[in-house]
PDB file of N, CA and C in Angstrom:
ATOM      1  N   UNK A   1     125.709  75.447 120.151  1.00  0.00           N
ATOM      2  CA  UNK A   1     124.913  76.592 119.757  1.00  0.00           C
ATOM      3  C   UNK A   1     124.141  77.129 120.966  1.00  0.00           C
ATOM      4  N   UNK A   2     123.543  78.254 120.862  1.00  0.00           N
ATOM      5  CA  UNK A   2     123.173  79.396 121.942  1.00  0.00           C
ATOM      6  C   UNK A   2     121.353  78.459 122.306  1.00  0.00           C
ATOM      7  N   UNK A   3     120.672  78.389 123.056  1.00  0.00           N
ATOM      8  CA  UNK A   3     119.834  77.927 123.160  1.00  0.00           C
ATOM      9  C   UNK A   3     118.719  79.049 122.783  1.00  0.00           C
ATOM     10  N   UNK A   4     117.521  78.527 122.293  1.00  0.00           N
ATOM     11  CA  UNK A   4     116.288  79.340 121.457  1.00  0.00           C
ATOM     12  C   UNK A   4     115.885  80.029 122.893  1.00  0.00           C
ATOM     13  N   UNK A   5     115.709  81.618 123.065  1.00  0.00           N
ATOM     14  CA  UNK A   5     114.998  82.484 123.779  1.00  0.00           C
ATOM     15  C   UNK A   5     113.443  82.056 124.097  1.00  0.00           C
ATOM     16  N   UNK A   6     113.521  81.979 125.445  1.00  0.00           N
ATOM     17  CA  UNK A   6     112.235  82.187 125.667  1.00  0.00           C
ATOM     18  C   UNK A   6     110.889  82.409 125.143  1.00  0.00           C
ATOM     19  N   UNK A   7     111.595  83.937 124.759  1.00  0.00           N
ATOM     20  CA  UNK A   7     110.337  85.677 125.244  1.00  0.00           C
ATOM     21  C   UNK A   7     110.358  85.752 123.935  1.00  0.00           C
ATOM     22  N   UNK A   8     111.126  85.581 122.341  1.00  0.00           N
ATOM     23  CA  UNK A   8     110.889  85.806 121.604  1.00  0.00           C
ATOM     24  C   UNK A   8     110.060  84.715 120.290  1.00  0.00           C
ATOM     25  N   UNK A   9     109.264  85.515 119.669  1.00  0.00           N
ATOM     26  CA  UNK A   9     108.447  84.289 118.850  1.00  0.00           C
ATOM     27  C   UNK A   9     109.134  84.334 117.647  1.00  0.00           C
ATOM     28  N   UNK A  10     108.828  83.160 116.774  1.00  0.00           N
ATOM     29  CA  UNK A  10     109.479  82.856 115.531  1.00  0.00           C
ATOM     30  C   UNK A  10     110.183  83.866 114.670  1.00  0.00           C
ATOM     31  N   UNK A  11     109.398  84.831 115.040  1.00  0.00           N
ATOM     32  CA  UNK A  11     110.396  86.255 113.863  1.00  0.00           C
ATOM     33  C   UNK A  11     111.061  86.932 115.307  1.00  0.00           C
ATOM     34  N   UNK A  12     111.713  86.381 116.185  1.00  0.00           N
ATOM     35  CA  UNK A  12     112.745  87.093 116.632  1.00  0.00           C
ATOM     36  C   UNK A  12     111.950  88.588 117.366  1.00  0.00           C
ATOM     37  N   UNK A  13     110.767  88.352 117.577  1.00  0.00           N
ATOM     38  CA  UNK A  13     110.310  89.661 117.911  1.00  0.00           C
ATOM     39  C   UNK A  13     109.382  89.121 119.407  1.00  0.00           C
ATOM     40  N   UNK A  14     109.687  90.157 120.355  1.00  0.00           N
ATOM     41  CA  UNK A  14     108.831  89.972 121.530  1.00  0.00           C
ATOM     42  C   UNK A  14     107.609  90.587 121.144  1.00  0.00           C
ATOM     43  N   UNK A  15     106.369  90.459 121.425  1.00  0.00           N
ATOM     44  CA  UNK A  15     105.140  91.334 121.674  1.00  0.00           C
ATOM     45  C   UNK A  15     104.587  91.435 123.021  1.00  0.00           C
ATOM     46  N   UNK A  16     104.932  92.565 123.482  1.00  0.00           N
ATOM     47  CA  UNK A  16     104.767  93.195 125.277  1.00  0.00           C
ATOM     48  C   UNK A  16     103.466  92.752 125.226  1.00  0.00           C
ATOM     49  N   UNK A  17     102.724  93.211 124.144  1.00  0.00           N
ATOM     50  CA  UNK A  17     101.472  92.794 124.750  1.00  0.00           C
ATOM     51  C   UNK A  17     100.975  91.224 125.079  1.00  0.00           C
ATOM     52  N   UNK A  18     101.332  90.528 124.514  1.00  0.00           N
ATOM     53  CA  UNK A  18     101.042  88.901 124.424  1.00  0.00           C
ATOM     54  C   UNK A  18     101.998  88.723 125.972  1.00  0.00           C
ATOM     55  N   UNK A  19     103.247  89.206 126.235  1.00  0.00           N
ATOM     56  CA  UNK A  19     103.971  89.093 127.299  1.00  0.00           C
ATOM     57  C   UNK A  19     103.238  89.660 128.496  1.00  0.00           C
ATOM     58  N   UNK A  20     103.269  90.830 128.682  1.00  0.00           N
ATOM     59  CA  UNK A  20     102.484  91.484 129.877  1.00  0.00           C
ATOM     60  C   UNK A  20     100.833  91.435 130.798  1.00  0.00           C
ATOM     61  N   UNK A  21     100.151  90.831 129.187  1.00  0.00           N
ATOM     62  CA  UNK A  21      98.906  91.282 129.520  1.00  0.00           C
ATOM     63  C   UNK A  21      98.232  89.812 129.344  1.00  0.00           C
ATOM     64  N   UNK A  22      97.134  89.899 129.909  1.00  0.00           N
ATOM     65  CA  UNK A  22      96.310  88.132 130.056  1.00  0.00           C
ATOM     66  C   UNK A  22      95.857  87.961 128.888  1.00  0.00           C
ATOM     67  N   UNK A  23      95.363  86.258 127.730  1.00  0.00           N
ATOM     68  CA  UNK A  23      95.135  87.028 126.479  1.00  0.00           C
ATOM     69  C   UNK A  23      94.070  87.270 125.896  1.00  0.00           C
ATOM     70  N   UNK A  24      93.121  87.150 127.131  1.00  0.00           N
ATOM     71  CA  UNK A  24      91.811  87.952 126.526  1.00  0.00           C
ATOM     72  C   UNK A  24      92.125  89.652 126.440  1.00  0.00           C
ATOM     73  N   UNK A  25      92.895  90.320 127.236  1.00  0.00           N
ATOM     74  CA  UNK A  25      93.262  91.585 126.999  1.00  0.00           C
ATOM     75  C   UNK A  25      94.299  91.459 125.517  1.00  0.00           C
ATOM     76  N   UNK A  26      95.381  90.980 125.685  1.00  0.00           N
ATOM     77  CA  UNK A  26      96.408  90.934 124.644  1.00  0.00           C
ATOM     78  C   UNK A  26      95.747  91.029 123.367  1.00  0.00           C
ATOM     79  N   UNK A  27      94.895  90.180 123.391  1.00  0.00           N
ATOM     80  CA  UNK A  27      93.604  90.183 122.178  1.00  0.00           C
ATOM     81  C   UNK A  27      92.986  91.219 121.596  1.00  0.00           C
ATOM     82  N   UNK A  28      92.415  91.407 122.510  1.00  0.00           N
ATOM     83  CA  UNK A  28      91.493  93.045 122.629  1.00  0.00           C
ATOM     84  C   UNK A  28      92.238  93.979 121.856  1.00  0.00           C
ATOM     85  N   UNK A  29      93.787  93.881 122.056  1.00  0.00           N
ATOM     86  CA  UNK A  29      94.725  94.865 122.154  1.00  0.00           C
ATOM     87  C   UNK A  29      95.141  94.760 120.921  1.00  0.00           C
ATOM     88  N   UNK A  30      95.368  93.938 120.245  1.00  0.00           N
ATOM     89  CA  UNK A  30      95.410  92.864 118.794  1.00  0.00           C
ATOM     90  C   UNK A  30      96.459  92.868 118.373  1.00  0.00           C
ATOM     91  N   UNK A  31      97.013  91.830 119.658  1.00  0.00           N
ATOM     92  CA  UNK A  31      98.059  90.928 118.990  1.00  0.00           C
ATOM     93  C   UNK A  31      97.416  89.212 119.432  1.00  0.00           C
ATOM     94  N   UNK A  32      97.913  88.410 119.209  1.00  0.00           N
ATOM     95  CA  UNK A  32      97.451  87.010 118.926  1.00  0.00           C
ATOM     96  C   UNK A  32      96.896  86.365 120.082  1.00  0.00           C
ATOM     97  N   UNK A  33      97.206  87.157 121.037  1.00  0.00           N
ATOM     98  CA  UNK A  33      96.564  86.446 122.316  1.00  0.00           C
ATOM     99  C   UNK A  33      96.540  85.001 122.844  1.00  0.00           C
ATOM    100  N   UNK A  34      97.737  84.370 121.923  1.00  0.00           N
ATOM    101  CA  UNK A  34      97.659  82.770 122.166  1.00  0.00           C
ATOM    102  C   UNK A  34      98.344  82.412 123.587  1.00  0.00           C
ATOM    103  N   UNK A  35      99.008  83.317 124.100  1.00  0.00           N
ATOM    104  CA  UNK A  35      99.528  83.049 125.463  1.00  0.00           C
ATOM    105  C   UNK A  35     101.442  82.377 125.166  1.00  0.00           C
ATOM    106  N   UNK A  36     102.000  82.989 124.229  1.00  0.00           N
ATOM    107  CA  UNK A  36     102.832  82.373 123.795  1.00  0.00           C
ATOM    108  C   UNK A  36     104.228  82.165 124.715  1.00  0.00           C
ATOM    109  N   UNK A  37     104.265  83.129 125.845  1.00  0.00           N
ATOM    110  CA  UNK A  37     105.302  82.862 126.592  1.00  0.00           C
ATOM    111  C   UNK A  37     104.589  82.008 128.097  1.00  0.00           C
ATOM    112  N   UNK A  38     104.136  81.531 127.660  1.00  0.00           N
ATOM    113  CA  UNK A  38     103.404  80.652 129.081  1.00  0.00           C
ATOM    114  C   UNK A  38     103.833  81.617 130.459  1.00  0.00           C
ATOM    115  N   UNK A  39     102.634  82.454 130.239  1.00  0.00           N
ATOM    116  CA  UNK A  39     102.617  83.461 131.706  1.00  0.00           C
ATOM    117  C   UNK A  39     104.058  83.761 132.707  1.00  0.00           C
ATOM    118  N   UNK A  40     105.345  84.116 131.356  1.00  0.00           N
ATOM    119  CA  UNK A  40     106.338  84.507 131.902  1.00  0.00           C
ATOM    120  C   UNK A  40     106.230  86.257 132.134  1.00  0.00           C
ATOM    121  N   UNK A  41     105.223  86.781 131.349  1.00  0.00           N
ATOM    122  CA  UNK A  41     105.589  87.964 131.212  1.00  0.00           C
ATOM    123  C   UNK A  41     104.580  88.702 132.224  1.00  0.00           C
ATOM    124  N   UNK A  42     103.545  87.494 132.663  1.00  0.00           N
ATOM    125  CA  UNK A  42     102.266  87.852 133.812  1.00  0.00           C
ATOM    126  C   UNK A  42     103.468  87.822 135.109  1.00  0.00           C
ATOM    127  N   UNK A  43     103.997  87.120 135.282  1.00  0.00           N
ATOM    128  CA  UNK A  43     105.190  86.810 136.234  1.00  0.00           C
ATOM    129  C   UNK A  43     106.186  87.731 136.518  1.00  0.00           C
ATOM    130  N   UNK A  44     106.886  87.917 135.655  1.00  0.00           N
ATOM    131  CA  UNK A  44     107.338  89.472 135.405  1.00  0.00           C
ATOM    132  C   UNK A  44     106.517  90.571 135.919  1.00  0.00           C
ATOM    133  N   UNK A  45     105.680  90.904 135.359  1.00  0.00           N
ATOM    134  CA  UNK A  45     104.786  91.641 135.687  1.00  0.00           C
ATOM    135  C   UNK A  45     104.582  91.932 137.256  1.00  0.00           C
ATOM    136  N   UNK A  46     103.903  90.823 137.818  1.00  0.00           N
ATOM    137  CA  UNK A  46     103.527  90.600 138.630  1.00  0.00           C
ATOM    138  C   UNK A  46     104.718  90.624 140.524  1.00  0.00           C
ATOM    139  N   UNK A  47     106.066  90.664 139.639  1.00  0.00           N
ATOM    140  CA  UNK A  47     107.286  91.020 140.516  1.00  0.00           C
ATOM    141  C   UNK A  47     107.120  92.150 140.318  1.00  0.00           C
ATOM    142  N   UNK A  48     107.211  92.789 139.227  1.00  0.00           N
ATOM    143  CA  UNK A  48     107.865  94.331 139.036  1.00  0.00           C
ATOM    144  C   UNK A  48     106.372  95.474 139.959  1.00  0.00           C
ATOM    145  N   UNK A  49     105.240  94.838 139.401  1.00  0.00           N
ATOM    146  CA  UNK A  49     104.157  95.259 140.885  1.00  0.00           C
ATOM    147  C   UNK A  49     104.232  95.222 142.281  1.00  0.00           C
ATOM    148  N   UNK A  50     104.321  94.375 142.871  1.00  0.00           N
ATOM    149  CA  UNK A  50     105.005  93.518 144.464  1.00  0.00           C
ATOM    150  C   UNK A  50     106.195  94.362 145.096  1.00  0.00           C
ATOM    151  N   UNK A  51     106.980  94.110 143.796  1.00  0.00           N
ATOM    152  CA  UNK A  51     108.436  94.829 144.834  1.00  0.00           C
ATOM    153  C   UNK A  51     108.918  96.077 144.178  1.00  0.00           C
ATOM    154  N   UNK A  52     108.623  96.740 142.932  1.00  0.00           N
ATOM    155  CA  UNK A  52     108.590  97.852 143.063  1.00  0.00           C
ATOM    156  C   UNK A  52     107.323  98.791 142.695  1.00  0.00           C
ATOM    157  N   UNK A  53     106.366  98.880 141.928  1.00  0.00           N
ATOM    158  CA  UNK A  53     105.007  99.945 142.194  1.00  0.00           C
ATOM    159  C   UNK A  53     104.645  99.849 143.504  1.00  0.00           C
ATOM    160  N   UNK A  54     104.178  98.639 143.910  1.00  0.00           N
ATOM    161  CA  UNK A  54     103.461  98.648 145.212  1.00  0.00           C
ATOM    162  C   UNK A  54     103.830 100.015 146.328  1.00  0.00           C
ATOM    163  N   UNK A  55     103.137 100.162 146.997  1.00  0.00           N
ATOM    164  CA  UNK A  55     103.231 101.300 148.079  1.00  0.00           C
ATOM    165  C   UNK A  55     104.216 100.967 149.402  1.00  0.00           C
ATOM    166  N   UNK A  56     104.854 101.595 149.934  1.00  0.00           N
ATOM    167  CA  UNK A  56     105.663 101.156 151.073  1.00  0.00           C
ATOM    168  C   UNK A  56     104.486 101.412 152.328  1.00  0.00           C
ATOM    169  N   UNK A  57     104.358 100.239 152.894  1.00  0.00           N
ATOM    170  CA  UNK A  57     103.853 100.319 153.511  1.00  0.00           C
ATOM    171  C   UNK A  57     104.104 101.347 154.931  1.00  0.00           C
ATOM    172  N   UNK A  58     105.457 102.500 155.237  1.00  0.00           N
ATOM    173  CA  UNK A  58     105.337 103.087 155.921  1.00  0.00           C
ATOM    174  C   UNK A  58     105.178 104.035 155.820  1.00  0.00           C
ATOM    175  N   UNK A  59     105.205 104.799 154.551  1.00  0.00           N
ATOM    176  CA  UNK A  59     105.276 106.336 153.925  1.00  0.00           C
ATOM    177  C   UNK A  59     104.163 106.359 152.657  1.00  0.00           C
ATOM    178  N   UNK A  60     103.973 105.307 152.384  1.00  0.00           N
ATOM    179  CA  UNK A  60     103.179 104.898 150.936  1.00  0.00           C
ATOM    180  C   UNK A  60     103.362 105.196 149.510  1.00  0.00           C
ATOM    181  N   UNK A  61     104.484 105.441 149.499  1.00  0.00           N
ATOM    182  CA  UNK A  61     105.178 105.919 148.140  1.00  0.00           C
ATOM    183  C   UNK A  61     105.573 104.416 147.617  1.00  0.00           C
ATOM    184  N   UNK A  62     106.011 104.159 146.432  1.00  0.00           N
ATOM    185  CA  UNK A  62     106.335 103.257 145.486  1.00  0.00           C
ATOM    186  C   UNK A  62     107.535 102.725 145.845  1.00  0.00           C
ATOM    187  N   UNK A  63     107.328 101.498 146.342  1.00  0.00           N
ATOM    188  CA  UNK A  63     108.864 100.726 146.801  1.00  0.00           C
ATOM    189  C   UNK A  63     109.921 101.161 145.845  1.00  0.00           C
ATOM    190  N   UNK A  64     109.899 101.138 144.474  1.00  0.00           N
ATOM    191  CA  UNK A  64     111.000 101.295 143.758  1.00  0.00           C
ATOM    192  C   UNK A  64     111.694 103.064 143.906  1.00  0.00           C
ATOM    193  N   UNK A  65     110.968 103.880 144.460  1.00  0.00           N
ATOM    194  CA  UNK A  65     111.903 104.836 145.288  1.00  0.00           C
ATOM    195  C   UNK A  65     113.207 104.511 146.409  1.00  0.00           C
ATOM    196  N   UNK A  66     112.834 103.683 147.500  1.00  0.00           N
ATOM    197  CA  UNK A  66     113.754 103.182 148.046  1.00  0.00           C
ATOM    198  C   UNK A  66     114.765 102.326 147.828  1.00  0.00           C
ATOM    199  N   UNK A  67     114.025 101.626 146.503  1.00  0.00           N
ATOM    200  CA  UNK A  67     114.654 100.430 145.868  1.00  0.00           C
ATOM    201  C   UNK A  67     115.879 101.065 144.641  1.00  0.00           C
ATOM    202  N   UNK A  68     115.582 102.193 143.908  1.00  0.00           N
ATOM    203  CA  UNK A  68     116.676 102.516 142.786  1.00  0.00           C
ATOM    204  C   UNK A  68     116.627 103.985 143.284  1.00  0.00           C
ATOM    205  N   UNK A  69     115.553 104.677 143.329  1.00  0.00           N
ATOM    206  CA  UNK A  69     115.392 105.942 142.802  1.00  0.00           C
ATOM    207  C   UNK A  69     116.273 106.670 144.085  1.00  0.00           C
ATOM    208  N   UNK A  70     116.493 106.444 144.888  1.00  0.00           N
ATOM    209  CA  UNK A  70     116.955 107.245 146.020  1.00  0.00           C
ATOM    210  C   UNK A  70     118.176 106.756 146.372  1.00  0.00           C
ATOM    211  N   UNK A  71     118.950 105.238 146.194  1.00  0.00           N
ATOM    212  CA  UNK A  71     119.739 105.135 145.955  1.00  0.00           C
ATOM    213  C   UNK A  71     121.147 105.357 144.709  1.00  0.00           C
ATOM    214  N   UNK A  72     120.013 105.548 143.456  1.00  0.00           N
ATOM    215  CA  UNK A  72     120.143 106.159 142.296  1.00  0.00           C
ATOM    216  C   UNK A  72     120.884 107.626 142.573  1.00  0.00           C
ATOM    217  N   UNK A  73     120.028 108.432 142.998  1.00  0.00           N
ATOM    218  CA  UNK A  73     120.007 110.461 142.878  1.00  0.00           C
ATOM    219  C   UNK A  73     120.794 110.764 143.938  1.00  0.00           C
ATOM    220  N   UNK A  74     121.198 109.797 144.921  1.00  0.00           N
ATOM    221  CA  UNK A  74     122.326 109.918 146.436  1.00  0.00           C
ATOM    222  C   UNK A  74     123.418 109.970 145.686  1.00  0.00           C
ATOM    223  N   UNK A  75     123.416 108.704 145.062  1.00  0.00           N
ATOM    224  CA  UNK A  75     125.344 108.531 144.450  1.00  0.00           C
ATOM    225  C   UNK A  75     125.441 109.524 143.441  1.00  0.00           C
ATOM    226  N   UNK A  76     124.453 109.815 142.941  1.00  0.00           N
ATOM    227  CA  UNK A  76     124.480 111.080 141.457  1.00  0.00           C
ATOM    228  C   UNK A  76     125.127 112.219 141.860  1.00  0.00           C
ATOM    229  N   UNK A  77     124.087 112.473 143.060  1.00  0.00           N
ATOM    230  CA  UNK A  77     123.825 114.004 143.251  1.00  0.00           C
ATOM    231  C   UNK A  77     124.081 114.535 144.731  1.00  0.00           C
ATOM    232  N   UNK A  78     124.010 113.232 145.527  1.00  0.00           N
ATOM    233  CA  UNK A  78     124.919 113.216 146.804  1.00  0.00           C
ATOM    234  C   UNK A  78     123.110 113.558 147.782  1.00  0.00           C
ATOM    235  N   UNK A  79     122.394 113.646 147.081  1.00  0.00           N
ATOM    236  CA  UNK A  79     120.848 114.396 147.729  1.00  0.00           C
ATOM    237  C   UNK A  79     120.050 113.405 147.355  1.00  0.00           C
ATOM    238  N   UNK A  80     119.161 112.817 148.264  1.00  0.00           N
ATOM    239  CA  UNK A  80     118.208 111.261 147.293  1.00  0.00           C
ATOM    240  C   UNK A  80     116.981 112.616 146.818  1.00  0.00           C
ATOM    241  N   UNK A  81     116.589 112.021 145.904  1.00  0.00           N
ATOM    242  CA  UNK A  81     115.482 112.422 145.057  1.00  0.00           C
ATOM    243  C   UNK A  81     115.981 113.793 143.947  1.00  0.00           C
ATOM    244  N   UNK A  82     117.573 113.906 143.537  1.00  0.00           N
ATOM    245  CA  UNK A  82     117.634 115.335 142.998  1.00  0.00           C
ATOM    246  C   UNK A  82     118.970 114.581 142.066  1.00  0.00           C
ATOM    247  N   UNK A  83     118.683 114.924 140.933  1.00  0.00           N
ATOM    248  CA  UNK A  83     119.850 114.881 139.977  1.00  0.00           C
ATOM    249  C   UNK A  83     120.579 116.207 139.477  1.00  0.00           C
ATOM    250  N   UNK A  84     121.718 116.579 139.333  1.00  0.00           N
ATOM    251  CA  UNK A  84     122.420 117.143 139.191  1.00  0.00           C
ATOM    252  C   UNK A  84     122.947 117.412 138.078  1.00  0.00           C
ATOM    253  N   UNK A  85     123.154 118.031 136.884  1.00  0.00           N
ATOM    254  CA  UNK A  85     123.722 117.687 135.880  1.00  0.00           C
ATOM    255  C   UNK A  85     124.597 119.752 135.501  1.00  0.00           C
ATOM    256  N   UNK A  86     125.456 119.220 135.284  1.00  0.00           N
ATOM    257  CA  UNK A  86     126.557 120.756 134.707  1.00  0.00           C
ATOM    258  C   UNK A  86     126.056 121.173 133.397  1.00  0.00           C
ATOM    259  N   UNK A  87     125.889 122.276 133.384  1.00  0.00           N
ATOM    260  CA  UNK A  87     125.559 123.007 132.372  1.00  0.00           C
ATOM    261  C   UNK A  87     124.183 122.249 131.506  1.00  0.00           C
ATOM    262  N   UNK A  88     124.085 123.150 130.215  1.00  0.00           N
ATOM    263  CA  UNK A  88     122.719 122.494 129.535  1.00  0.00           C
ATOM    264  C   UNK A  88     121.873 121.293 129.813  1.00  0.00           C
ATOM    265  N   UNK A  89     121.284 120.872 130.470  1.00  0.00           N
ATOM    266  CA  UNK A  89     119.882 119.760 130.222  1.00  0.00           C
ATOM    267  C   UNK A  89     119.459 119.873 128.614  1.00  0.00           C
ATOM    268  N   UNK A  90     118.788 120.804 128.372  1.00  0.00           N
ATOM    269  CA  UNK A  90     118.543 120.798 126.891  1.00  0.00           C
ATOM    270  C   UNK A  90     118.907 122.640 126.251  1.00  0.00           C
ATOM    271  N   UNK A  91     119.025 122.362 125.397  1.00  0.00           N
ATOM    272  CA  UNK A  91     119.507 123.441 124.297  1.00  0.00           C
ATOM    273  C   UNK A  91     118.726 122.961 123.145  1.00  0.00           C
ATOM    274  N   UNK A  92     118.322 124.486 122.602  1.00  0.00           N
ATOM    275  CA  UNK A  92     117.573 124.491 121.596  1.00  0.00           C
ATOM    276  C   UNK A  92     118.021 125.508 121.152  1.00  0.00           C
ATOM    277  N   UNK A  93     118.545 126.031 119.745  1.00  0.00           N
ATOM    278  CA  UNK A  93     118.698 127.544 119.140  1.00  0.00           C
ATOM    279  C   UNK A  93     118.072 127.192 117.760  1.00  0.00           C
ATOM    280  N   UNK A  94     117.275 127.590 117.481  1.00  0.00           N
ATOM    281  CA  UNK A  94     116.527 127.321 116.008  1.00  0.00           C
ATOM    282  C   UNK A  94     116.651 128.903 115.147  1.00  0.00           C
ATOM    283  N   UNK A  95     117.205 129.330 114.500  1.00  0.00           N
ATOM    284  CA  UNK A  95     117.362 130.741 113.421  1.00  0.00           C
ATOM    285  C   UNK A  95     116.756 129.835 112.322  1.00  0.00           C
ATOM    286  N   UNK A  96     116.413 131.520 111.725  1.00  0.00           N
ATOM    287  CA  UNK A  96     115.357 131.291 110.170  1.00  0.00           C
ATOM    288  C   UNK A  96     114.035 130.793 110.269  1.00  0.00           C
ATOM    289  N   UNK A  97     113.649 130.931 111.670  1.00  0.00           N
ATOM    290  CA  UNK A  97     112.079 130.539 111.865  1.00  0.00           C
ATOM    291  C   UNK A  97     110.762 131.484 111.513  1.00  0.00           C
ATOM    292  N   UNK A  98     109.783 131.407 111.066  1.00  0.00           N
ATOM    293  CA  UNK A  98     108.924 132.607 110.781  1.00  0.00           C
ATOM    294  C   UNK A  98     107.502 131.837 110.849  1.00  0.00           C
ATOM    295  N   UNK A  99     107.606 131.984 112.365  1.00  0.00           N
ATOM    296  CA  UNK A  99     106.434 131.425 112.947  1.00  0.00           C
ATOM    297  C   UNK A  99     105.955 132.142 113.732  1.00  0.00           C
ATOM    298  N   UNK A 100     104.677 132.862 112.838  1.00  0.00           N
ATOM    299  CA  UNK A 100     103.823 133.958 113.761  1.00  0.00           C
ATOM    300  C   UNK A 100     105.138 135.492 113.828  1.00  0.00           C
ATOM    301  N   UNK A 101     105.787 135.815 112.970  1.00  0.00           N
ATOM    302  CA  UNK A 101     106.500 136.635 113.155  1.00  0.00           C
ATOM    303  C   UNK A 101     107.713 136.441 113.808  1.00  0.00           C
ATOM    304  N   UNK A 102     107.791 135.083 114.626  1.00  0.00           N
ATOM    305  CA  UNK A 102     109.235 135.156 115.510  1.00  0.00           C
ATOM    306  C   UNK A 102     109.979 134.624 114.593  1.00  0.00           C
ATOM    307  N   UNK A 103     111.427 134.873 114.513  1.00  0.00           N
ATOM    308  CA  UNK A 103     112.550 134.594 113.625  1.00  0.00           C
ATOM    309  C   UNK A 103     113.081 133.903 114.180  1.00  0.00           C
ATOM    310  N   UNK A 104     113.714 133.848 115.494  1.00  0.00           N
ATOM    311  CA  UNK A 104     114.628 132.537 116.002  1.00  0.00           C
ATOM    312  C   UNK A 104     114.087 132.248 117.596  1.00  0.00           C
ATOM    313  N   UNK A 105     114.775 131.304 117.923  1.00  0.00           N
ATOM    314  CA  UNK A 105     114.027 130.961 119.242  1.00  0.00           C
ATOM    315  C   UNK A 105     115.868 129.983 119.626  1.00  0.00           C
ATOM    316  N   UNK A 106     115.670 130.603 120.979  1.00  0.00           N
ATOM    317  CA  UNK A 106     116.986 130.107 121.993  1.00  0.00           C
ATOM    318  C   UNK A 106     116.775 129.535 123.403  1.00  0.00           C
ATOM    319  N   UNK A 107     116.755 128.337 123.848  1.00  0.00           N
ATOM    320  CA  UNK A 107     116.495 127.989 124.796  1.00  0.00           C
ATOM    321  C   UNK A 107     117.284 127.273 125.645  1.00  0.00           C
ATOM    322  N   UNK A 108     117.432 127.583 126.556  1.00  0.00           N
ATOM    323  CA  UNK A 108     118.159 126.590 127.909  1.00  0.00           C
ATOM    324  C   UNK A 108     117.660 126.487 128.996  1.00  0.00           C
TER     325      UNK A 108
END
């Protein structure tokens, strides 16, 4: 059989907050605050700060730009920092509206 998860408590459910946050905050926040993943999710945390929020120390932008985001929007879009996408991003055509007098609304 599959071995029992970590990160999840008895009902199969994670709570970010009990995971992420210390549990006098988690508390505050009100979930149980018992510390139930033994400071895996402070750990977590505490990588995903370090090596990607943190600032680059030569430009000072957020490591995880160099780390996904620019390697990410290069292979996309062939340009780091720009995504590309053909035709519609979003579409909206709503008819039969009578809001404030306008009847339909069309957007792209």
């Amino acid at each position: 059989s599959c071995p029992e998860s970590l990160l999840t408590g008895s009902d199969g459910i994670v709570d970010w907050r009990d995971l992420l946050m210390s549990p006098s905050d988690a508390l505050a926040a009100g979930a149980p605050g018992t510390s139930p993943y033994v400071n895996r999710g402070q750990m977590i945390k505490g990588i995903i700060d370090d090596y990607l929020l943190a600032p680059d120390k030569v430009n000072g932008t957020p490591k995880i730009d160099d780390v996904i985001v620019c390697p990410l929007t290069k292979a996309q879009s062939d340009v780091e920092g720009q995504l590309r996408f053909d035709g519609d991003v979003l579409s909206l055509d709503a008819s039969n509206v009578d809001l404030a007098g306008v009847k339909s609304v069309t957007m792209r």
